[in-house]
C-alpha atoms as a PDB file:
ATOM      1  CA  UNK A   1      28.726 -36.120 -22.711  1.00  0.00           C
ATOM      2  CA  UNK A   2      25.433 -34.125 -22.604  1.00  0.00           C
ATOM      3  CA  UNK A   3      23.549 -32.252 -24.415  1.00  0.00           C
ATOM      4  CA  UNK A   4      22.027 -28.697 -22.948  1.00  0.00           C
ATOM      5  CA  UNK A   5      18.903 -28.085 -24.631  1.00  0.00           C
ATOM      6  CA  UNK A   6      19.516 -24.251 -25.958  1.00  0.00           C
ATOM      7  CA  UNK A   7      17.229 -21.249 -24.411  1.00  0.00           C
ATOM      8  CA  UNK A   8      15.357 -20.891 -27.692  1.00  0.00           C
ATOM      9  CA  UNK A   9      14.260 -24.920 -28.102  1.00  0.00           C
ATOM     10  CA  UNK A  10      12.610 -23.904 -24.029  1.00  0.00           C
ATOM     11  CA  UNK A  11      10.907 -21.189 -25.090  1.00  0.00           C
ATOM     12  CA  UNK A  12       9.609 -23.126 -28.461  1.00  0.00           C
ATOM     13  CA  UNK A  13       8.258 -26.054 -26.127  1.00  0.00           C
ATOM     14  CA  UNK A  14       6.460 -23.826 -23.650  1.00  0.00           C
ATOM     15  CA  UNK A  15       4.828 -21.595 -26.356  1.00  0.00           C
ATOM     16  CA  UNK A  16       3.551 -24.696 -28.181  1.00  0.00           C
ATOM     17  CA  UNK A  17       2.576 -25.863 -24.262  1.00  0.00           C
ATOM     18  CA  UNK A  18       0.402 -22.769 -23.966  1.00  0.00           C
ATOM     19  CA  UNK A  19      -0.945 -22.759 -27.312  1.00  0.00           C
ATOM     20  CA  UNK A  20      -2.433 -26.397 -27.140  1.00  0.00           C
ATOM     21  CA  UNK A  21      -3.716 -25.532 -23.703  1.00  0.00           C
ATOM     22  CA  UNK A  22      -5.638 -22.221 -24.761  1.00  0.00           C
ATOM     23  CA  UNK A  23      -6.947 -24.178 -27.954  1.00  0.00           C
ATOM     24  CA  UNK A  24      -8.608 -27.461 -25.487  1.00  0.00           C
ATOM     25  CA  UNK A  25      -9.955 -24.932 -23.276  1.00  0.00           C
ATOM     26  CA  UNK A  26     -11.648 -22.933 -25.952  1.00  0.00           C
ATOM     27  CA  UNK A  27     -12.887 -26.403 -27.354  1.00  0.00           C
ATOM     28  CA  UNK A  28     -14.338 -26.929 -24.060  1.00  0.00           C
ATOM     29  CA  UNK A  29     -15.608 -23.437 -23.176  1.00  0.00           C
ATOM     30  CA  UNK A  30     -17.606 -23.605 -27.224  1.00  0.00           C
ATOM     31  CA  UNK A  31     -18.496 -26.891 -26.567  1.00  0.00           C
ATOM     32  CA  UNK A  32     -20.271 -26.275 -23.527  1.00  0.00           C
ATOM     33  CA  UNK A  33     -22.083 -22.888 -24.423  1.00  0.00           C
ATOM     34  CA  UNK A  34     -23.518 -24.872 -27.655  1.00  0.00           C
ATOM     35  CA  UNK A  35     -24.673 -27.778 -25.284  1.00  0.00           C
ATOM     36  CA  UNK A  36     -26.575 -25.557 -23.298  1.00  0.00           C
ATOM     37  CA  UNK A  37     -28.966 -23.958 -25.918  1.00  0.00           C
ATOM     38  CA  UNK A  38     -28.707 -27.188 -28.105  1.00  0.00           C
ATOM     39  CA  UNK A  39     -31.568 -29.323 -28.909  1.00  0.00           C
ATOM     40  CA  UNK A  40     -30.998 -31.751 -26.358  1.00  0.00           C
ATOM     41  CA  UNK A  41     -33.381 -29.986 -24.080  1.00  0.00           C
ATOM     42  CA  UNK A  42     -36.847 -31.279 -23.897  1.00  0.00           C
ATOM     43  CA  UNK A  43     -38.687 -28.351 -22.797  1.00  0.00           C
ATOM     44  CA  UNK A  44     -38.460 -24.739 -22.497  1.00  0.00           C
ATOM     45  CA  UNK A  45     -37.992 -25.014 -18.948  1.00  0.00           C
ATOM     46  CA  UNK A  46     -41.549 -24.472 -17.854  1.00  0.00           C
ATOM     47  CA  UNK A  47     -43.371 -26.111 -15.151  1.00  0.00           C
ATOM     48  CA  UNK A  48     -46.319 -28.167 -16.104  1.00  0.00           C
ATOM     49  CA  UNK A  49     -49.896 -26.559 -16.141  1.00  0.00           C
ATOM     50  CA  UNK A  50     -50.658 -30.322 -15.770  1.00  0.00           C
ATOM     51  CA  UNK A  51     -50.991 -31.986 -12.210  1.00  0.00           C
ATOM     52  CA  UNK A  52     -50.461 -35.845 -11.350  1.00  0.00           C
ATOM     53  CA  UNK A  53     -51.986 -37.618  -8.402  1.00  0.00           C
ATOM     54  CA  UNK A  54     -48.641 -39.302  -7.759  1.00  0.00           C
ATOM     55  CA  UNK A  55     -46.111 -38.882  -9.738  1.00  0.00           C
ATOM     56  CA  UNK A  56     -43.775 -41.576  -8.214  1.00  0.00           C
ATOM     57  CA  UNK A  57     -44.338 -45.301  -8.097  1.00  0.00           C
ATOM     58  CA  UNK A  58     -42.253 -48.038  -6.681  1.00  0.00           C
ATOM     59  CA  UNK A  59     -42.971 -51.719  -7.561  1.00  0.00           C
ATOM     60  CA  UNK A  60     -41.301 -52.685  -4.529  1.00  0.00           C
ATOM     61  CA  UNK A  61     -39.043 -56.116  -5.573  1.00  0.00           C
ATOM     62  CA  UNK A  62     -40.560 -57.370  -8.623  1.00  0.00           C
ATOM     63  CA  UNK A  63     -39.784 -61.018 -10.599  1.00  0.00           C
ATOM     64  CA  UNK A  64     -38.025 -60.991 -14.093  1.00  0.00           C
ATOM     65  CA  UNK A  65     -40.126 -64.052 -14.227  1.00  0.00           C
ATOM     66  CA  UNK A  66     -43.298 -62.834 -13.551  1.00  0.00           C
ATOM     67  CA  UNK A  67     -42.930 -60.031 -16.396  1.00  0.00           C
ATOM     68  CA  UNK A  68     -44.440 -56.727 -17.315  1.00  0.00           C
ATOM     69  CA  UNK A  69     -45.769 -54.354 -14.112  1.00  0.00           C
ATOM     70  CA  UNK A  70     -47.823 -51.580 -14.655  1.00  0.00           C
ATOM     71  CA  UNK A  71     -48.911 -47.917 -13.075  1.00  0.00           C
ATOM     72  CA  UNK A  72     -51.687 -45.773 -14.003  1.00  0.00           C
ATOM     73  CA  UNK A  73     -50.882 -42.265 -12.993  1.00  0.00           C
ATOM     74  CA  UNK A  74     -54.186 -40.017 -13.370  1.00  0.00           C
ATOM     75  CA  UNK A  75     -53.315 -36.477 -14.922  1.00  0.00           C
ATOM     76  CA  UNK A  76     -55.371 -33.824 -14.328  1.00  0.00           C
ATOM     77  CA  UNK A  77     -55.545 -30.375 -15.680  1.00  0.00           C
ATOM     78  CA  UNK A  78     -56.677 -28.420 -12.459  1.00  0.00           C
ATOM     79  CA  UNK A  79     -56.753 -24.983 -15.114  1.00  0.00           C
ATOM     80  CA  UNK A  80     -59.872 -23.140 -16.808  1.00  0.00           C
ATOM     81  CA  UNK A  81     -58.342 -23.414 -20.365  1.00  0.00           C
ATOM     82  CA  UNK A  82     -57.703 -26.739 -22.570  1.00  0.00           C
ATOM     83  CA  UNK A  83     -54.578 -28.090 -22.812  1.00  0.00           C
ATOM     84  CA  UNK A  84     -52.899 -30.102 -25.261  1.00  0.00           C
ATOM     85  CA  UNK A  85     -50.439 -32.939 -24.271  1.00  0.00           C
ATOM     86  CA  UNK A  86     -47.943 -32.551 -27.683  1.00  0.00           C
ATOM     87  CA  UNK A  87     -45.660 -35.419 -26.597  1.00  0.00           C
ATOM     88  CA  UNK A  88     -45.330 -38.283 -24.069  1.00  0.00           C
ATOM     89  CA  UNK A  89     -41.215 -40.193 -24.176  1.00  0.00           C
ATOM     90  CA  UNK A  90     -39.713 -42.419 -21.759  1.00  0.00           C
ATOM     91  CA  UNK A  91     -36.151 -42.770 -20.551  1.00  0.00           C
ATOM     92  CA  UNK A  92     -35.665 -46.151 -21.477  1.00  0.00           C
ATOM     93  CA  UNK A  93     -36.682 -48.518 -24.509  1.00  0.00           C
ATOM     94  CA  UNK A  94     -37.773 -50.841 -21.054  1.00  0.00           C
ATOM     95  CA  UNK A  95     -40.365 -48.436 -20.476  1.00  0.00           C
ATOM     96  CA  UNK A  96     -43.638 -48.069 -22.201  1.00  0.00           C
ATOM     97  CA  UNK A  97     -46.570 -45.272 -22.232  1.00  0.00           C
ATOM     98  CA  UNK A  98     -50.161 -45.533 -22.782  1.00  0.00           C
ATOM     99  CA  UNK A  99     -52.831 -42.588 -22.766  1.00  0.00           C
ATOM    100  CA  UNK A 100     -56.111 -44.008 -21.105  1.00  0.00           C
ATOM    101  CA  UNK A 101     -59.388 -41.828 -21.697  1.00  0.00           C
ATOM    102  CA  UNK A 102     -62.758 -42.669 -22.557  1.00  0.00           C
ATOM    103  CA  UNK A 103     -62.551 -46.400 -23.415  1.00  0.00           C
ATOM    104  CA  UNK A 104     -59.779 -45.921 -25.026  1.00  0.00           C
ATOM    105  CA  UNK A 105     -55.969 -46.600 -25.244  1.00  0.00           C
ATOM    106  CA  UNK A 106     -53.610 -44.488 -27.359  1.00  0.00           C
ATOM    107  CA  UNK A 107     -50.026 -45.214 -27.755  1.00  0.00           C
ATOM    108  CA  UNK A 108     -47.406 -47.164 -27.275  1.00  0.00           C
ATOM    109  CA  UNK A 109     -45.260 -44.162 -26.511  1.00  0.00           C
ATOM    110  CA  UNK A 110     -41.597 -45.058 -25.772  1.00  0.00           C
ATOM    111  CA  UNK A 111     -37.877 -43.777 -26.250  1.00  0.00           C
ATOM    112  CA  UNK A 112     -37.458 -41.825 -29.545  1.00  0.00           C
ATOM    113  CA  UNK A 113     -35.582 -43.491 -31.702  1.00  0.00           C
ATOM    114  CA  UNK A 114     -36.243 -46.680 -30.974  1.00  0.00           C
ATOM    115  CA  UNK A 115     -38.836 -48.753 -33.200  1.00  0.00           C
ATOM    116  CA  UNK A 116     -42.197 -49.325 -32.802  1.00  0.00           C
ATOM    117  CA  UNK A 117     -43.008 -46.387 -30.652  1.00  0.00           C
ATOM    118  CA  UNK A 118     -44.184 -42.527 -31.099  1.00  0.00           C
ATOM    119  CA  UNK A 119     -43.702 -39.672 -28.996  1.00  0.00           C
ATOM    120  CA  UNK A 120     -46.642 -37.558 -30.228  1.00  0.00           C
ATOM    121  CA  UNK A 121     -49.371 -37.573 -28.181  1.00  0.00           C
ATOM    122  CA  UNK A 122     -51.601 -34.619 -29.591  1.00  0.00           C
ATOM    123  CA  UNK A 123     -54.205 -35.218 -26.583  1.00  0.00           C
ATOM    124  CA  UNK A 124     -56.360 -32.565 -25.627  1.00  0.00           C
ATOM    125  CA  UNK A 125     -57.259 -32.292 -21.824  1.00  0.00           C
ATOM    126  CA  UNK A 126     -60.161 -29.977 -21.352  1.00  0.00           C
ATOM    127  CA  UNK A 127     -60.634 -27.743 -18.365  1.00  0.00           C
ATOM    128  CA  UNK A 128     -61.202 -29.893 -15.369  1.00  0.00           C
ATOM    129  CA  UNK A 129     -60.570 -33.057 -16.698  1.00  0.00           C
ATOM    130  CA  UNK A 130     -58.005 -35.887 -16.179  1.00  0.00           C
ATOM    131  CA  UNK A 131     -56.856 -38.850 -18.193  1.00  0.00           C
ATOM    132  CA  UNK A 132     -54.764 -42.049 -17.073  1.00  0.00           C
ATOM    133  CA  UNK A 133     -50.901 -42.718 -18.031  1.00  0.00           C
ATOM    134  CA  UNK A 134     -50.611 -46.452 -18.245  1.00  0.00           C
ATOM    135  CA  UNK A 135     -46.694 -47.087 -17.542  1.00  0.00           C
ATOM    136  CA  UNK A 136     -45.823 -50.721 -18.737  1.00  0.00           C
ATOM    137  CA  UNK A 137     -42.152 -51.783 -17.184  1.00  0.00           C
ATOM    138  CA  UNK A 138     -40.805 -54.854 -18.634  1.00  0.00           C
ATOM    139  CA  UNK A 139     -38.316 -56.231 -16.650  1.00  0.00           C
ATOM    140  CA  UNK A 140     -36.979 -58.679 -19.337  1.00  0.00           C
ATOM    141  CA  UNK A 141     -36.035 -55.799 -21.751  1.00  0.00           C
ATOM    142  CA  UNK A 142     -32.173 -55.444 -20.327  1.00  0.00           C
ATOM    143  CA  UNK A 143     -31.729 -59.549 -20.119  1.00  0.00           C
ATOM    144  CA  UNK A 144     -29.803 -61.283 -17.224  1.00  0.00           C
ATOM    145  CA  UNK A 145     -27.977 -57.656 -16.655  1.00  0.00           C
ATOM    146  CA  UNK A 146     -31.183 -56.125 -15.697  1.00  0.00           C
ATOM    147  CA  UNK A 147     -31.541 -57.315 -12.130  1.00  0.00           C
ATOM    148  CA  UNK A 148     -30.901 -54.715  -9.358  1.00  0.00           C
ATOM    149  CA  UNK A 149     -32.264 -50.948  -8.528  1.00  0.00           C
ATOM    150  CA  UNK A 150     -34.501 -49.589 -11.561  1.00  0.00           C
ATOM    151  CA  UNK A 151     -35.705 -45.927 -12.174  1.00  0.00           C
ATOM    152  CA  UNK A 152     -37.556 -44.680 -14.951  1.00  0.00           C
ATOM    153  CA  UNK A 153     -39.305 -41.836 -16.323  1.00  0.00           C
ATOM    154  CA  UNK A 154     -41.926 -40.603 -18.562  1.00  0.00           C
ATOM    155  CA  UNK A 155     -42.054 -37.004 -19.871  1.00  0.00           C
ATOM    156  CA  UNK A 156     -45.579 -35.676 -20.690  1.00  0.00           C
ATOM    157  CA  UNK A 157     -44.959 -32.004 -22.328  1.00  0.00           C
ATOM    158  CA  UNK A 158     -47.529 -29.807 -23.333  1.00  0.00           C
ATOM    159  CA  UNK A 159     -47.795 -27.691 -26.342  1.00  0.00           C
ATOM    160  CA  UNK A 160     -46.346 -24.678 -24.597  1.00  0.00           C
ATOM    161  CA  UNK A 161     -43.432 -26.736 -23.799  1.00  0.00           C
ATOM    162  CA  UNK A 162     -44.723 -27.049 -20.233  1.00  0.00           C
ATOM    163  CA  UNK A 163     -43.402 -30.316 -18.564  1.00  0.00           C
ATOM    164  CA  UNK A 164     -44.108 -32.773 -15.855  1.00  0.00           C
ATOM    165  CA  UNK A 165     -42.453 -36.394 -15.219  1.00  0.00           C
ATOM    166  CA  UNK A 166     -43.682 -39.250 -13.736  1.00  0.00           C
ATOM    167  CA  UNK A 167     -41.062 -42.243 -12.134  1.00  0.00           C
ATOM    168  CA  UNK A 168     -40.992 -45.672 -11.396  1.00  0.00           C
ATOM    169  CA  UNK A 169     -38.701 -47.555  -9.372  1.00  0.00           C
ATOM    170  CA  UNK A 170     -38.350 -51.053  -8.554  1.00  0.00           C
ATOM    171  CA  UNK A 171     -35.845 -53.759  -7.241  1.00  0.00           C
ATOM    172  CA  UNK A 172     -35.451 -56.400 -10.011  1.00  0.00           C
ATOM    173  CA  UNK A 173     -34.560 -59.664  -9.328  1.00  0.00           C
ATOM    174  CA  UNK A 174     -34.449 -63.352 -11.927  1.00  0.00           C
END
């Protein structure tokens, strides 16, 4: 014998059918508008006032035993107005900044949230002028899985929430 499922137990299943998939697409449609205007953007979107001689670097194939490379990048603000450098973070806690001017060395800066490290720069660049990035790379941060293609980046933004990146690359092997 079998059973026959009656006209109103259909029409129950593809209600609750439509319902659930009109509730995950509004989930996803909210979810996405608030990710867009959320706080996970680092800038307002503006190109950098700022100008880098280079602002890509590859190491090339680099040891694991031979540790930390570095990369000055030299910054220059090419404008007739100061500007302030508010913030300098990297994309990886492998990855290491350094502001070089005058004698001097400010930082580390590194990955928020992860000790040991600031993001606030609060470095003035007068008109005209230029100052060094240091970029410090240790290839023994990630352990035995950190051989292989690297690429890494380091976020200098500006007051006016004007950015520019710089980017490393490098083959790692043990």
């Amino acid at each position: 014998m079998t059973k026959q499922i009656s006209n109103g137990a259909n029409k129950k299943a593809i209600i609750i059918g439509a319902v659930v998939v009109l509730v995950l697409g509004g989930l996803m449609w909210w979810g996405r508008s608030n990710q867009a205007a959320g706080p996970s953007q680092t800038s307002n979107g503006g190109k950098s006032s700022l100008v880098a001689s280079e602002a890509l670097y590859d190491f090339g194939t680099i040891s694991m035993a031979n540790g930390k490379v570095d990369k000055v990048f030299k910054v220059t603000n090419p404008t007739d107005t100061d500007i302030t450098l508010s913030s300098i973070i990297t994309s990886c806690m492998c990855t290491v900044a350094y502001i070089e001017n005058a004698g001097r060395e400010k930082g580390p800066f590194g990955m928020p949230g992860h000790g040991g490290v600031t993001a606030r720069a609060n470095e003035v660049i007068k008109a005209g002028e230029s100052l060094d990035i240091k970029v410090v790379y240790d290839p023994n941060a990630h352990g035995p899985a950190g051989v292989g293609l690297i690429d890494r980046f380091v976020e200098l933004t500006e007051a006016n929430g004007g950015t520019i990146q710089l980017e490393i690359k490098a083959v790692v092997k043990p």
